[in-house]
Protein backbone atom coordinates (compact mmCIF):
# COMPACT_ATOMS: atom_id res chain seq x y z
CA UNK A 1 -6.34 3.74 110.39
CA UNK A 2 -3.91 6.38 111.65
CA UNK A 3 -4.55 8.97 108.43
CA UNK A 4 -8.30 7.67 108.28
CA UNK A 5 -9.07 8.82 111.65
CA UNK A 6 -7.21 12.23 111.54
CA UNK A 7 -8.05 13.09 108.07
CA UNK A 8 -12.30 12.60 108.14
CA UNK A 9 -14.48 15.80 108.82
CA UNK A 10 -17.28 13.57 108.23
CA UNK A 11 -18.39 10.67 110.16
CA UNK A 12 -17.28 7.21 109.57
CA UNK A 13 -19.26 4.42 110.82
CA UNK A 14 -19.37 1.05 111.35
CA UNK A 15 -22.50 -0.68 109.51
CA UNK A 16 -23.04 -3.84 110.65
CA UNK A 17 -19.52 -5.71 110.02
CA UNK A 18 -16.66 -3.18 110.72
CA UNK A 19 -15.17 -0.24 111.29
CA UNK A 20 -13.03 2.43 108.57
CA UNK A 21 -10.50 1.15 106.60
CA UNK A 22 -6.64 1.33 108.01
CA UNK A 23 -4.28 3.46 105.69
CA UNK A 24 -0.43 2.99 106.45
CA UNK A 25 0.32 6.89 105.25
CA UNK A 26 -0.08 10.33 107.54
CA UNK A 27 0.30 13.65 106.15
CA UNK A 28 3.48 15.56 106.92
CA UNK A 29 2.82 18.99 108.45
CA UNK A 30 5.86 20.07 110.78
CA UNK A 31 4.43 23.65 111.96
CA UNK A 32 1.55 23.45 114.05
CA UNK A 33 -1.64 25.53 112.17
CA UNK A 34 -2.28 28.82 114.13
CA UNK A 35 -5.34 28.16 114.92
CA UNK A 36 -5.76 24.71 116.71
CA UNK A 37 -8.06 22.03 115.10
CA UNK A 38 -9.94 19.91 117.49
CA UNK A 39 -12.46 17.11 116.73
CA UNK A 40 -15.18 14.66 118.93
CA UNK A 41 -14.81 11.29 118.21
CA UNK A 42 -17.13 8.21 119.96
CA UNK A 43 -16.58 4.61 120.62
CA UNK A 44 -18.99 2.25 121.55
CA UNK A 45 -17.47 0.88 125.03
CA UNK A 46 -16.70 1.75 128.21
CA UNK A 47 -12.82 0.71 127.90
CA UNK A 48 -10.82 -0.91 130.52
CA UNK A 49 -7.71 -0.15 129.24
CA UNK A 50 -6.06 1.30 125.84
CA UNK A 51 -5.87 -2.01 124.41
CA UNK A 52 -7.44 -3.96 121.47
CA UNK A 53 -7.94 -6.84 123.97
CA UNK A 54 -9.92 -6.78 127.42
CA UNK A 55 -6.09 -6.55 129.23
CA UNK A 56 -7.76 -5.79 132.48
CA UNK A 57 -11.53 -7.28 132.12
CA UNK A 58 -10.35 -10.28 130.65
CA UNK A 59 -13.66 -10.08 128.35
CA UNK A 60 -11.59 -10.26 125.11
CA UNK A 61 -11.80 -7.50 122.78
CA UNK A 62 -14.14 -4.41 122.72
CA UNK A 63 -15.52 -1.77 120.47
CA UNK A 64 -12.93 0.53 119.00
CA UNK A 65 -10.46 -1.01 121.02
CA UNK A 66 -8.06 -1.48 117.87
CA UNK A 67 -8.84 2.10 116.14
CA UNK A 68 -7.85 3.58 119.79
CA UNK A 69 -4.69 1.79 119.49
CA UNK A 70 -3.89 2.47 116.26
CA UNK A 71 -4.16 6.07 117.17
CA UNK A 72 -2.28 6.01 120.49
CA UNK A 73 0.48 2.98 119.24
CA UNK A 74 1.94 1.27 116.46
CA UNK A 75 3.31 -1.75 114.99
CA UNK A 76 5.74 -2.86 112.61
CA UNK A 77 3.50 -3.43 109.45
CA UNK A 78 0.15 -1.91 109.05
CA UNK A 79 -2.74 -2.89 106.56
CA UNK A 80 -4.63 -0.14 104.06
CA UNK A 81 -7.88 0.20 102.57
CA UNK A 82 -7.48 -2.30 99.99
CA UNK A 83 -5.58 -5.07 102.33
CA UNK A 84 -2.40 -4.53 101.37
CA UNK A 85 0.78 -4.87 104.32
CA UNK A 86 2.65 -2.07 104.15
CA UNK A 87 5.77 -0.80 106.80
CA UNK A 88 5.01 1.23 110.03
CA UNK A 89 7.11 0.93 112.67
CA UNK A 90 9.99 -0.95 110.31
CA UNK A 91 11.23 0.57 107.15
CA UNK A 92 10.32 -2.52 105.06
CA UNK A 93 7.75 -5.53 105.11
CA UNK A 94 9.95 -8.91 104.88
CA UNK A 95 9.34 -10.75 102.29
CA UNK A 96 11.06 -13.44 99.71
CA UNK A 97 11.42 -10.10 96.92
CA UNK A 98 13.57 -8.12 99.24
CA UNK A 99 15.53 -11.18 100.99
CA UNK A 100 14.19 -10.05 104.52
CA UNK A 101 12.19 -13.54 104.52
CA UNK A 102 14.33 -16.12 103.81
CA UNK A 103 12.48 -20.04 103.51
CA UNK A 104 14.65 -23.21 103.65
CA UNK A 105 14.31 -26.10 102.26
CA UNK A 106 13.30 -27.94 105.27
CA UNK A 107 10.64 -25.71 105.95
CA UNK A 108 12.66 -23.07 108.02
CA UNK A 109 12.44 -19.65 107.75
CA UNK A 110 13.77 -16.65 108.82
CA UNK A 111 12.58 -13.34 109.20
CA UNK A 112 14.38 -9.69 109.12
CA UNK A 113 12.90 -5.96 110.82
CA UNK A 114 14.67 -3.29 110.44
CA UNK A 115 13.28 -0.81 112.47
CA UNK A 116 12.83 3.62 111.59
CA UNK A 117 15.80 5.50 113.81
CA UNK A 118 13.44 8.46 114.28
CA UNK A 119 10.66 6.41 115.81
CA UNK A 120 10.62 7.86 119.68
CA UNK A 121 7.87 6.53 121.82
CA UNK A 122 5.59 9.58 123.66
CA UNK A 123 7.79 9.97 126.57
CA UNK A 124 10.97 10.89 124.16
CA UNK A 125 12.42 7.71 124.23
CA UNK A 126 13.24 6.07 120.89
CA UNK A 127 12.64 2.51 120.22
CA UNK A 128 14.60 -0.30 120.05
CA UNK A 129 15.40 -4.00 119.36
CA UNK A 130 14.56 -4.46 122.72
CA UNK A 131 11.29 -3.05 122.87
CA UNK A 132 10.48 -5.82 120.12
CA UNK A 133 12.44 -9.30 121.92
CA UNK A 134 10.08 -7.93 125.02
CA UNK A 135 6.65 -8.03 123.20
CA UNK A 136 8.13 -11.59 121.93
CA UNK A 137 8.75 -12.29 125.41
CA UNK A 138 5.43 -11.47 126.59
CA UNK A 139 3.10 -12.91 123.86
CA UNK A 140 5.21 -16.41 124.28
CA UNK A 141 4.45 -16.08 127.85
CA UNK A 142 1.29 -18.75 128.43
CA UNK A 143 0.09 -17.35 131.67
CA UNK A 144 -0.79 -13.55 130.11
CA UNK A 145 -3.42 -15.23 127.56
CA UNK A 146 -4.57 -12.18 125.89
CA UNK A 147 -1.06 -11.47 124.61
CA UNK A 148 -1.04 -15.36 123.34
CA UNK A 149 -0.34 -15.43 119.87
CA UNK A 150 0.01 -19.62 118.76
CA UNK A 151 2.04 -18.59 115.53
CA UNK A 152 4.65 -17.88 117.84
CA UNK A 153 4.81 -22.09 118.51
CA UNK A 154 6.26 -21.83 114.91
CA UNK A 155 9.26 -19.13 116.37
CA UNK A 156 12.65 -20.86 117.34
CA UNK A 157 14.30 -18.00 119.00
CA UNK A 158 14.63 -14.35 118.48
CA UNK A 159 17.99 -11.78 118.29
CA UNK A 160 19.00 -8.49 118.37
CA UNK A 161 22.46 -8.13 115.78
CA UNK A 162 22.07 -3.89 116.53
CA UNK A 163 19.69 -1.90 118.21
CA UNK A 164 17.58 -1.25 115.16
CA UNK A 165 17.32 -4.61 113.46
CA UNK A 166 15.19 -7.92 114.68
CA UNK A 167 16.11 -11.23 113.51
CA UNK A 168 13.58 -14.35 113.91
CA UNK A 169 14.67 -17.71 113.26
CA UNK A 170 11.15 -20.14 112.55
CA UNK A 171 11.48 -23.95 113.41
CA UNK A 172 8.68 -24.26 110.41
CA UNK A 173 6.67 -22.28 107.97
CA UNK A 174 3.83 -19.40 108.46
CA UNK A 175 2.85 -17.32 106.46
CA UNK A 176 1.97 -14.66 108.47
CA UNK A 177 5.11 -14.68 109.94
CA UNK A 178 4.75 -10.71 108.68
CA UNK A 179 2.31 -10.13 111.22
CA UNK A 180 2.88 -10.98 114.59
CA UNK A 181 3.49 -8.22 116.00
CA UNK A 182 0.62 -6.36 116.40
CA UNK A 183 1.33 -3.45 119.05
CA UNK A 184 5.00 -3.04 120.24
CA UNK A 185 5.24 -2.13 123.80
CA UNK A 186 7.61 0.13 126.06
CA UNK A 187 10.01 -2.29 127.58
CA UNK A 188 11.71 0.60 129.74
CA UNK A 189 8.03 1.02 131.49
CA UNK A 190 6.91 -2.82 131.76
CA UNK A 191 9.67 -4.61 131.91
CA UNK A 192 10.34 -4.22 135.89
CA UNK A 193 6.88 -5.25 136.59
CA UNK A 194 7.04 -7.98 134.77
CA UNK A 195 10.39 -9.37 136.05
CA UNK A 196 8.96 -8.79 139.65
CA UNK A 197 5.57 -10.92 138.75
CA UNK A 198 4.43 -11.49 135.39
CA UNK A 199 0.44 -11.23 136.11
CA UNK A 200 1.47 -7.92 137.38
CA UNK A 201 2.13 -6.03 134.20
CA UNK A 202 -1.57 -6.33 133.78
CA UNK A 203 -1.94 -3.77 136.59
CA UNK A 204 0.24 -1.17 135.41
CA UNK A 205 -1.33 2.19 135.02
CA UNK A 206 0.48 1.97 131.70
CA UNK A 207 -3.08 0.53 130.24
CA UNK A 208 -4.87 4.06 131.23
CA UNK A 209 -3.78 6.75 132.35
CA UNK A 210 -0.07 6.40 132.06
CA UNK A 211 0.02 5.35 128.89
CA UNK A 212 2.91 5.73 126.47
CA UNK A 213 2.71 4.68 122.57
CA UNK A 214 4.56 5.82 118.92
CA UNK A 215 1.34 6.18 117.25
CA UNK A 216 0.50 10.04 115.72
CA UNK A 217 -1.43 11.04 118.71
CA UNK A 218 -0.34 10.48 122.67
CA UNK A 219 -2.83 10.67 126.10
CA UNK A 220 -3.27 14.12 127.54
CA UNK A 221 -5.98 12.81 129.85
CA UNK A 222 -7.85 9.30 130.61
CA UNK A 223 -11.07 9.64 132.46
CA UNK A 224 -12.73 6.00 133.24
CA UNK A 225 -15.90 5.66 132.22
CA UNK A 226 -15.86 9.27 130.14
CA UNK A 227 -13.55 9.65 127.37
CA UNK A 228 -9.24 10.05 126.50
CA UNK A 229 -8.41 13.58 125.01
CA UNK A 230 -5.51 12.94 122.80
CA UNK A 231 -3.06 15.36 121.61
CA UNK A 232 -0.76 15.46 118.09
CA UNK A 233 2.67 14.13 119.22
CA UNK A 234 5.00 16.15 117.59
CA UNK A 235 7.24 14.03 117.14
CA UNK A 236 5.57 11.05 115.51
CA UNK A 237 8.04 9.49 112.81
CA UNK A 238 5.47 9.75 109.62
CA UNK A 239 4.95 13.19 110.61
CA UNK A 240 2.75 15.30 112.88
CA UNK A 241 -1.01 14.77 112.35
CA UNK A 242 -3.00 17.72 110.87
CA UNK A 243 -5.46 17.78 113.61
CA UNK A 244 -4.35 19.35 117.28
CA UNK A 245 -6.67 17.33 119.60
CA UNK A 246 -9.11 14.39 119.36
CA UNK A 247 -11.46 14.04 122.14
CA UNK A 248 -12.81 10.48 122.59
CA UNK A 249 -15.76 9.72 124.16
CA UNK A 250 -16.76 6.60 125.79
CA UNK A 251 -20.64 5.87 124.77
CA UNK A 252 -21.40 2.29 125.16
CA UNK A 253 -25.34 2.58 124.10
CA UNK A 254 -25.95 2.77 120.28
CA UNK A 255 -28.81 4.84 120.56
CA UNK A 256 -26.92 7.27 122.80
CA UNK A 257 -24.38 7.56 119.66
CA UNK A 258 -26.96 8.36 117.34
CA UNK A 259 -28.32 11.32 118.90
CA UNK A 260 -24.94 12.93 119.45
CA UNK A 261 -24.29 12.44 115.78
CA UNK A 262 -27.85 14.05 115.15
CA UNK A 263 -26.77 16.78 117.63
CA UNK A 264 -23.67 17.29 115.75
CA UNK A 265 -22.06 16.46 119.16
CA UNK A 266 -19.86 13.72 117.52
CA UNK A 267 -17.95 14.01 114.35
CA UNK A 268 -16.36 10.70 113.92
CA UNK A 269 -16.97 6.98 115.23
CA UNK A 270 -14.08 4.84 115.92
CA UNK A 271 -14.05 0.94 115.32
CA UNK A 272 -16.99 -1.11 115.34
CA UNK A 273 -20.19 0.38 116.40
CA UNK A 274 -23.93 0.39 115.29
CA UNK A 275 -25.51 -2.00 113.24
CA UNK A 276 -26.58 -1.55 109.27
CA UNK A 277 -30.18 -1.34 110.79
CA UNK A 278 -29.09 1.48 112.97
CA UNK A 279 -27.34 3.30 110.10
CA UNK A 280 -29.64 3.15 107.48
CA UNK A 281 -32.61 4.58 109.95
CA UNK A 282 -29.60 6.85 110.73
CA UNK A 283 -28.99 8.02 107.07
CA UNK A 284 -32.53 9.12 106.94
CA UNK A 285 -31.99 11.95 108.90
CA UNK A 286 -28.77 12.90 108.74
CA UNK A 287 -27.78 15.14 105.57
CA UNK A 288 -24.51 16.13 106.18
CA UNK A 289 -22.86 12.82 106.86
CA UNK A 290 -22.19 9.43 105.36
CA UNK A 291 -22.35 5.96 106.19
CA UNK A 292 -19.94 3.00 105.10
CA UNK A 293 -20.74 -0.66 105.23
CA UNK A 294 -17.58 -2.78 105.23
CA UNK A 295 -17.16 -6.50 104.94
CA UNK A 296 -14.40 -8.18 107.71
CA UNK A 297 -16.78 -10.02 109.69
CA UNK A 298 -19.28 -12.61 109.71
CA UNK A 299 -21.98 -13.11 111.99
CA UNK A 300 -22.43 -16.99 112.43
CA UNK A 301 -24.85 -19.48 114.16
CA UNK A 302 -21.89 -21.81 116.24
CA UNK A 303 -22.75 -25.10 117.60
CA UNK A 304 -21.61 -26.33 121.10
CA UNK A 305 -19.51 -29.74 119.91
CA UNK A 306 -18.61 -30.27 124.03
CA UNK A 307 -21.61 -31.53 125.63
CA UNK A 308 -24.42 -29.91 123.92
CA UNK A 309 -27.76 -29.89 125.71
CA UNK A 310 -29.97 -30.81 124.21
CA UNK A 311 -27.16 -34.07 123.02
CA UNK A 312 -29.15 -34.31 119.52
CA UNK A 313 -27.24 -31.37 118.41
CA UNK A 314 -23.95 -33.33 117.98
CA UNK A 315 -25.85 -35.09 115.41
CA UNK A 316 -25.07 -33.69 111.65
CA UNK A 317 -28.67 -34.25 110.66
CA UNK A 318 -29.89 -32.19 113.23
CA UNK A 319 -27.73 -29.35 112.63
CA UNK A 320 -28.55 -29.42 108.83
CA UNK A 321 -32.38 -29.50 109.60
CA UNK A 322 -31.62 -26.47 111.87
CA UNK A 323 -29.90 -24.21 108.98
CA UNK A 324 -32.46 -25.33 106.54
CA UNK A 325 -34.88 -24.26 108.77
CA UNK A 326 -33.76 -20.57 108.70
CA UNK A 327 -34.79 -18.18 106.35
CA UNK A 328 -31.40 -17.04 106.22
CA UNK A 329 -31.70 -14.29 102.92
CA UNK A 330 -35.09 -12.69 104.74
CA UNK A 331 -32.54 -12.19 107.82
CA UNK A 332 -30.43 -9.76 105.93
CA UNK A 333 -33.40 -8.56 103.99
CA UNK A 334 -35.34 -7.46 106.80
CA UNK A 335 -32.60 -6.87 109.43
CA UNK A 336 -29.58 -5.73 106.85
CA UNK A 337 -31.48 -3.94 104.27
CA UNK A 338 -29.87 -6.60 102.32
CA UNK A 339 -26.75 -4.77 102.59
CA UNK A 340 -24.68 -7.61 102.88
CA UNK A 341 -24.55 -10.92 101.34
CA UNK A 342 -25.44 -14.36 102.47
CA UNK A 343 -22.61 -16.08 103.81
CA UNK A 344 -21.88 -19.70 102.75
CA UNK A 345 -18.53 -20.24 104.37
CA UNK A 346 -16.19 -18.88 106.32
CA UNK A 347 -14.17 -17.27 103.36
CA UNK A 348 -15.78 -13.81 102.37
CA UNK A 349 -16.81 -13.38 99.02
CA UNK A 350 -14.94 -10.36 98.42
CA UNK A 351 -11.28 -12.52 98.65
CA UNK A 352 -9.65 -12.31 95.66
CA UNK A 353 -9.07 -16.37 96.28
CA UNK A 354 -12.74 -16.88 96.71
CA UNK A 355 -13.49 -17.94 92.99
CA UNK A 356 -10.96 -20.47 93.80
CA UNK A 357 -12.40 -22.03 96.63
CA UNK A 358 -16.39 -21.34 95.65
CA UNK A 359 -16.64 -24.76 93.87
CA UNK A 360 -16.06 -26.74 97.05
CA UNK A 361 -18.38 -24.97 99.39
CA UNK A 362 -21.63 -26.84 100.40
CA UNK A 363 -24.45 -24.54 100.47
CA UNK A 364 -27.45 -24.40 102.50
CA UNK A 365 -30.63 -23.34 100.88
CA UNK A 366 -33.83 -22.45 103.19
CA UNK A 367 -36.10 -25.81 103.36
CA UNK A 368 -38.56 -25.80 105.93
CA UNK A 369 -40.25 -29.24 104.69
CA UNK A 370 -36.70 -31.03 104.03
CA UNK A 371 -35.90 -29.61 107.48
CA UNK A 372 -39.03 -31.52 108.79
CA UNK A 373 -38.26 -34.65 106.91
CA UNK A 374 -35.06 -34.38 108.52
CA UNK A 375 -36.19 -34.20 111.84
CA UNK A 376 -38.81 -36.67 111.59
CA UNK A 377 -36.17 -39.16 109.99
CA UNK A 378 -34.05 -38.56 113.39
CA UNK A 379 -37.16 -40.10 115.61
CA UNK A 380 -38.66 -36.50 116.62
CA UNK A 381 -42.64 -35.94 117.01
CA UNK A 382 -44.60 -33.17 117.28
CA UNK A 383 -46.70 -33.41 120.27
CA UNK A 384 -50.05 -31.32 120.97
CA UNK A 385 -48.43 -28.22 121.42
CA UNK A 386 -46.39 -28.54 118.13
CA UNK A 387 -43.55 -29.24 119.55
CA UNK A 388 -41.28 -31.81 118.85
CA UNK A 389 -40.22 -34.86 121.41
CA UNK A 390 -38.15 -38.34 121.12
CA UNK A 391 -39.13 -41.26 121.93
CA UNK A 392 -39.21 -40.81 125.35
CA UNK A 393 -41.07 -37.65 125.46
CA UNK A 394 -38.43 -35.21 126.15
CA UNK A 395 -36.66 -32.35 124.02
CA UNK A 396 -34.94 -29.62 126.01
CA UNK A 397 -35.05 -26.27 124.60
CA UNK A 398 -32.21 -25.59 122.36
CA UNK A 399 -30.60 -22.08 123.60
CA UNK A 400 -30.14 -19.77 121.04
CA UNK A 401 -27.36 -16.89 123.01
CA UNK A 402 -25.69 -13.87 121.68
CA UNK A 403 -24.43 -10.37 123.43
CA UNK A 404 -27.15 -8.31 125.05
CA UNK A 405 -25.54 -5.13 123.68
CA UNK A 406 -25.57 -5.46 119.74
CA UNK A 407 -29.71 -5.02 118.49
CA UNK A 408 -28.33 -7.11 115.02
CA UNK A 409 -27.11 -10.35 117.44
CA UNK A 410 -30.20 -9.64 119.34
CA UNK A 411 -33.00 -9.55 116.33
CA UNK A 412 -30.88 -12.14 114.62
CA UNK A 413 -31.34 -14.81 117.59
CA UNK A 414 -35.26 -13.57 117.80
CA UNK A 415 -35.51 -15.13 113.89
CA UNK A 416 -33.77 -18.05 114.37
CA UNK A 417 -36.02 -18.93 117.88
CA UNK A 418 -39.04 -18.29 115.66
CA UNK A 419 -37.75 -20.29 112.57
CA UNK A 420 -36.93 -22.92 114.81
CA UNK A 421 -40.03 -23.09 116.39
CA UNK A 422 -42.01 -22.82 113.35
CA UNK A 423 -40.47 -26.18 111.85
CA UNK A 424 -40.99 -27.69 115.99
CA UNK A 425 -38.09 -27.42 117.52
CA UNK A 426 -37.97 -25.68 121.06
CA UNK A 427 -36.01 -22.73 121.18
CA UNK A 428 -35.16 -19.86 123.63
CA UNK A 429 -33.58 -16.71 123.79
CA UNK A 430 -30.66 -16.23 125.71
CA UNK A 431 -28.51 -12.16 126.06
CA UNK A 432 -25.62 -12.24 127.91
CA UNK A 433 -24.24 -8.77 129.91
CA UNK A 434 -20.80 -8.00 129.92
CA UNK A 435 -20.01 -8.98 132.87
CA UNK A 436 -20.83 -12.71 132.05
CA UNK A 437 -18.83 -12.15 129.06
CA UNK A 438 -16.35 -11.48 131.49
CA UNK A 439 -16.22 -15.25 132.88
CA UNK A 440 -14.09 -17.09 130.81
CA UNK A 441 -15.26 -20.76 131.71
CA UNK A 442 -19.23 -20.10 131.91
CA UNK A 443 -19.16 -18.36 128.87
CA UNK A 444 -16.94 -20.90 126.68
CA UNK A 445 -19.59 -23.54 127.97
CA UNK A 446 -22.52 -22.64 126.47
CA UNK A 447 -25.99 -25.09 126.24
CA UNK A 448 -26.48 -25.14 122.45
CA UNK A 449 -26.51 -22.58 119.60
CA UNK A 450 -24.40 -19.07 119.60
CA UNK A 451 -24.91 -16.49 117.22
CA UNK A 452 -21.87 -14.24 116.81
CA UNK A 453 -19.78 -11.45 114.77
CA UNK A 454 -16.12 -12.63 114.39
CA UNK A 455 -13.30 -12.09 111.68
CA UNK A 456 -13.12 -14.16 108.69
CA UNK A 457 -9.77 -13.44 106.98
CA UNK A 458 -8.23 -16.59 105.70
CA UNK A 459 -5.38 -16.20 108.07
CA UNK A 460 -7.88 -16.25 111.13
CA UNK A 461 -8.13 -20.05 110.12
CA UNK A 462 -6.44 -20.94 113.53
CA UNK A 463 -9.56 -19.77 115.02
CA UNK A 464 -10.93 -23.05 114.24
CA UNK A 465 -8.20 -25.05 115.43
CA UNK A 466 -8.68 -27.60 118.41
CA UNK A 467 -5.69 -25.35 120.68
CA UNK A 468 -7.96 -22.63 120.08
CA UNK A 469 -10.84 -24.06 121.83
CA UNK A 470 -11.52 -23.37 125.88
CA UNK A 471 -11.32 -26.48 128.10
CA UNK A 472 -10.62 -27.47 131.77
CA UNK A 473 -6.96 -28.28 130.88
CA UNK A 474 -6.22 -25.16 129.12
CA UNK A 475 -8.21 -23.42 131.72
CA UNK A 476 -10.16 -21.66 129.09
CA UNK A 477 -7.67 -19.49 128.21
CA UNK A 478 -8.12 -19.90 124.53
CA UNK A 479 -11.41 -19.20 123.32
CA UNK A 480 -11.20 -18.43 119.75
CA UNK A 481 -13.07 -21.68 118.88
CA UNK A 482 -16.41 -20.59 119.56
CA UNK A 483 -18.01 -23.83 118.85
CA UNK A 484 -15.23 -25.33 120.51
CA UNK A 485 -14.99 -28.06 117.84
CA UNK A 486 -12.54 -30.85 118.23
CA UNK A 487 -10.99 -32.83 115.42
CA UNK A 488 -7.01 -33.36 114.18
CA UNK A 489 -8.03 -33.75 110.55
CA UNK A 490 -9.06 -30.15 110.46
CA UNK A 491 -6.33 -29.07 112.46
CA UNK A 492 -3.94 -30.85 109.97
CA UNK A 493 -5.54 -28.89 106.97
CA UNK A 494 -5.39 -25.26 109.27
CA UNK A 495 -1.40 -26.52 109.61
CA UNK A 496 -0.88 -26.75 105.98
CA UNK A 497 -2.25 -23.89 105.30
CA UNK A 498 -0.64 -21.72 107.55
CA UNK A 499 2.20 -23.02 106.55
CA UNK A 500 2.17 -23.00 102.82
CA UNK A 501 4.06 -19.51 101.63
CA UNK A 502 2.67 -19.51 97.97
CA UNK A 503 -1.46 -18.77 97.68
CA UNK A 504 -1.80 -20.50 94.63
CA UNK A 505 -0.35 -23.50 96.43
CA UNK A 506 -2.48 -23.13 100.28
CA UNK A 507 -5.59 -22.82 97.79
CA UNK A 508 -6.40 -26.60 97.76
CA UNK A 509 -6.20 -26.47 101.84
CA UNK A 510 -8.32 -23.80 102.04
């Protein structure tokens, strides 16, 4: 992302699923150009903090969150265009080739950084193996959730032979033991907050205006609720970036985006932003730009499996008369420009493993009247109004939710209401603001159906795992689980996948 974001002199946006591609190499360019090279970038949030998670809202993650990072920070491995891990902050990705990740026979492994000696964070002091045991320190630390990482239940212990190398000792395998560390943070700042009261480090003006990274570009000025100017850092270890100045600006409203890039007022957009709908009317009148539709996300319809209301959704027949029900391809058609396929699965079909697992996915072709045989095989009538009821006359509405600040989750949950309704099932809308967003428990606990963009790498399987899903007892601190579905013979697959180093061996897993 770092080269991607200084490099463009035309405007990159997200289309529907995410944001530019990340590229691990920055251009060299000691002398600063004579005449200074500026640019005006966007994201679409208002952030709390320079963070790719909510650190301070405790809403989870936000638009262009990670691309601000990226800019601002780094970590040890980054990931380019075409997916590949290559080195940032270390000089070499471990792995089996170059005896940096070492796998016993009883499952153990071990795992080797060594990190760049001319890597000096924004403030002029130069990292070390400390910086690195402290971010291990913090994400293992279950009361600051949004550093929670649970491959680190995997990690043993951690040491520190010099000040530039990282050993990690794992009690069992994972195979993306490569990629924990996702943003490395200044010990010498945090660390005396955080010995004084953990939850405190959450307050530190380090998240805005006092922030310090290693990433090609450092914070000459935070404004809340306007926009970060960022300034080349001189001395960033890949090199100084060609440009002089990025200024950010903070512009949560889509259509508020769109007419500064019409206005020429914005040159580049940062992370995810407006929706394929958005961009195509978008590439209609703009000439001088271009618009790129990438594929890391899927937008999926999650059932609640904890106390669903109405209760016939925990049935399985129910659920498959409700995606049978849904003109699924017209969606994308209509709403997508049919930029995008029709997801099946989880697994995107652009994995080079997805051949492989294609075979064993069940798919779900639209069928209003086998959705209505199914319903009427489950006990359900249609009353006067069309409607359908059980024996006892009832059917609560089946809430359909999704964010009140994305028009594609928004038109998408209007189609599957009126699909619903047209085969007689009672549906309702349901947008939720930010600030709900913002409460952990309400918003984990959900009536019924949730339609919602998340990522769909094969190593975000653990989303799906029953730790990952918000309860009382965790006190819905993990809420990757969406759907918040329960069941150990899943989570046993997730485990052996996760912890199976060869792909040609996790394939029957996944």
């Amino acid at each position: 992302m770092k080269a991607a974001i200084v490099a463009l002199t035309t405007l990159v946006l997200l289309a529907g699923c995410s944001g530019p591609g990340n590229s691990a190499t920055s251009s060299t360019n000691p002398a600063a150009p004579a005449t200074p090279k500026r640019i005006t970038a966007a994201i679409m949030s208002n952030p709390p903090t320079i963070s790719a998670q909510g650190v301070l809202a405790g809403g989870g993650t936000y638009p262009g969150g990670d691309a601000l990072v990226k800019l601002l920070n780094g970590s040890l491995t980054a990931i380019d265009t075409q997916g590949n891990r290559l080195p940032d902050l270390a000089e070499e990705v471990p792995s089996l080739e170059n005896g940096l990740w070492k796998v016993f026979p009883d499952g153990r492994m071990e795992t080797t950084w060594k990190l760049r000696p001319n890597a000096v964070w924004h403030d002029g002091e130069p990292i070390t193996a400390a910086d690195v045991l402290f971010v291990y320190e913090l994400e293992r630390d279950q009361e600051l959730p949004f550093f929670a990482d649970l491959g680190w239940r995997s990690a043993q212990d951690i040491s520190a032979p010099n000040d530039h190398t990282v050993v990690i000792r794992w009690r069992q395998t994972l195979i993306r033991a490569d990629a924990m560390f996702k943003e490395i943070r200044p010990r010498h700042i945090l660390e005396p907050a955080y010995r004084a009261d953990n939850l405190s480090v959450l307050q530190h003006p380090y998240w805005t205006e006092q922030y310090v990274g290693l990433g090609p570009f450092k914070v000459k000025e935070w404004v809340s609720g306007s926009h970060i100017v960022a300034s080349a850092y001189d001395q960033y270890f890949l090199g100084r970036p060609k440009l002089d100045e990025i200024l950010i600006r903070f512009i949560p409203e889509p259509s508020t985006i769109i007419s500064n890039i019409l206005a020429s007022e914005v040159e580049l957009t940062m992370g995810r932003n407006i929706s394929v709908q958005q961009g195509m009317q978008l590439r209609d009148h703009w000439q001088n730009g271009r618009i790129d539709i990438g594929l890391t996300n899927w937008i999926a319809l999650y059932p609640q499996f904890i106390n669903p209301n109405p209760p016939i959704l925990a049935n399985r027949d129910f659920r498959r008369a409700v995606i049978t029900a849904i003109d699924r391809q017209q969606i994308i058609d209509t709403l997508l420009y049919g930029a995008v396929p029709l997801a099946h699965s989880f697994l995107s079909p652009t994995e080079p493993i997805y051949p492989a697992v294609e075979p064993s996915i069940v798919k779900y072709d639209y069928a209003p009247s086998q959705s209505a045989q199914m319903l009427a095989g489950l006990g359900l009538q249609k009353g006067a109004d069309g409607l359908l009821r059980d024996s006892s006359g009832q059917m609560p509405p089946v809430e359909v939710r999704t964010s009140a600040d994305d028009d594609t989750h928004i038109a998408g949950v209007l189609a599957v209401v009126d699909a619903l309704k047209r085969v007689g099932i009672p549906a309702e809308p349901y947008f939720i603001s930010q600030s709900e967003r913002g409460d952990r428990a309400a918003d984990t606990s959900y009536a019924a159906l949730r339609l919602w963009r998340l990522p769909n790498a094969p190593e975000d399987l653990t989303r799906y795992s029953s730790a990952q899903a918000g309860t009382p007892e965790n006190q819905f601190r993990q809420t990757a689980n969406r759907a918040r579905y329960i069941n150990a013979e899943l989570d046993a697959l997730i485990d052996r996948y996760m912890t199976t180093i060869s792909e040609h061996d996790r394939v029957p897993f996944l």
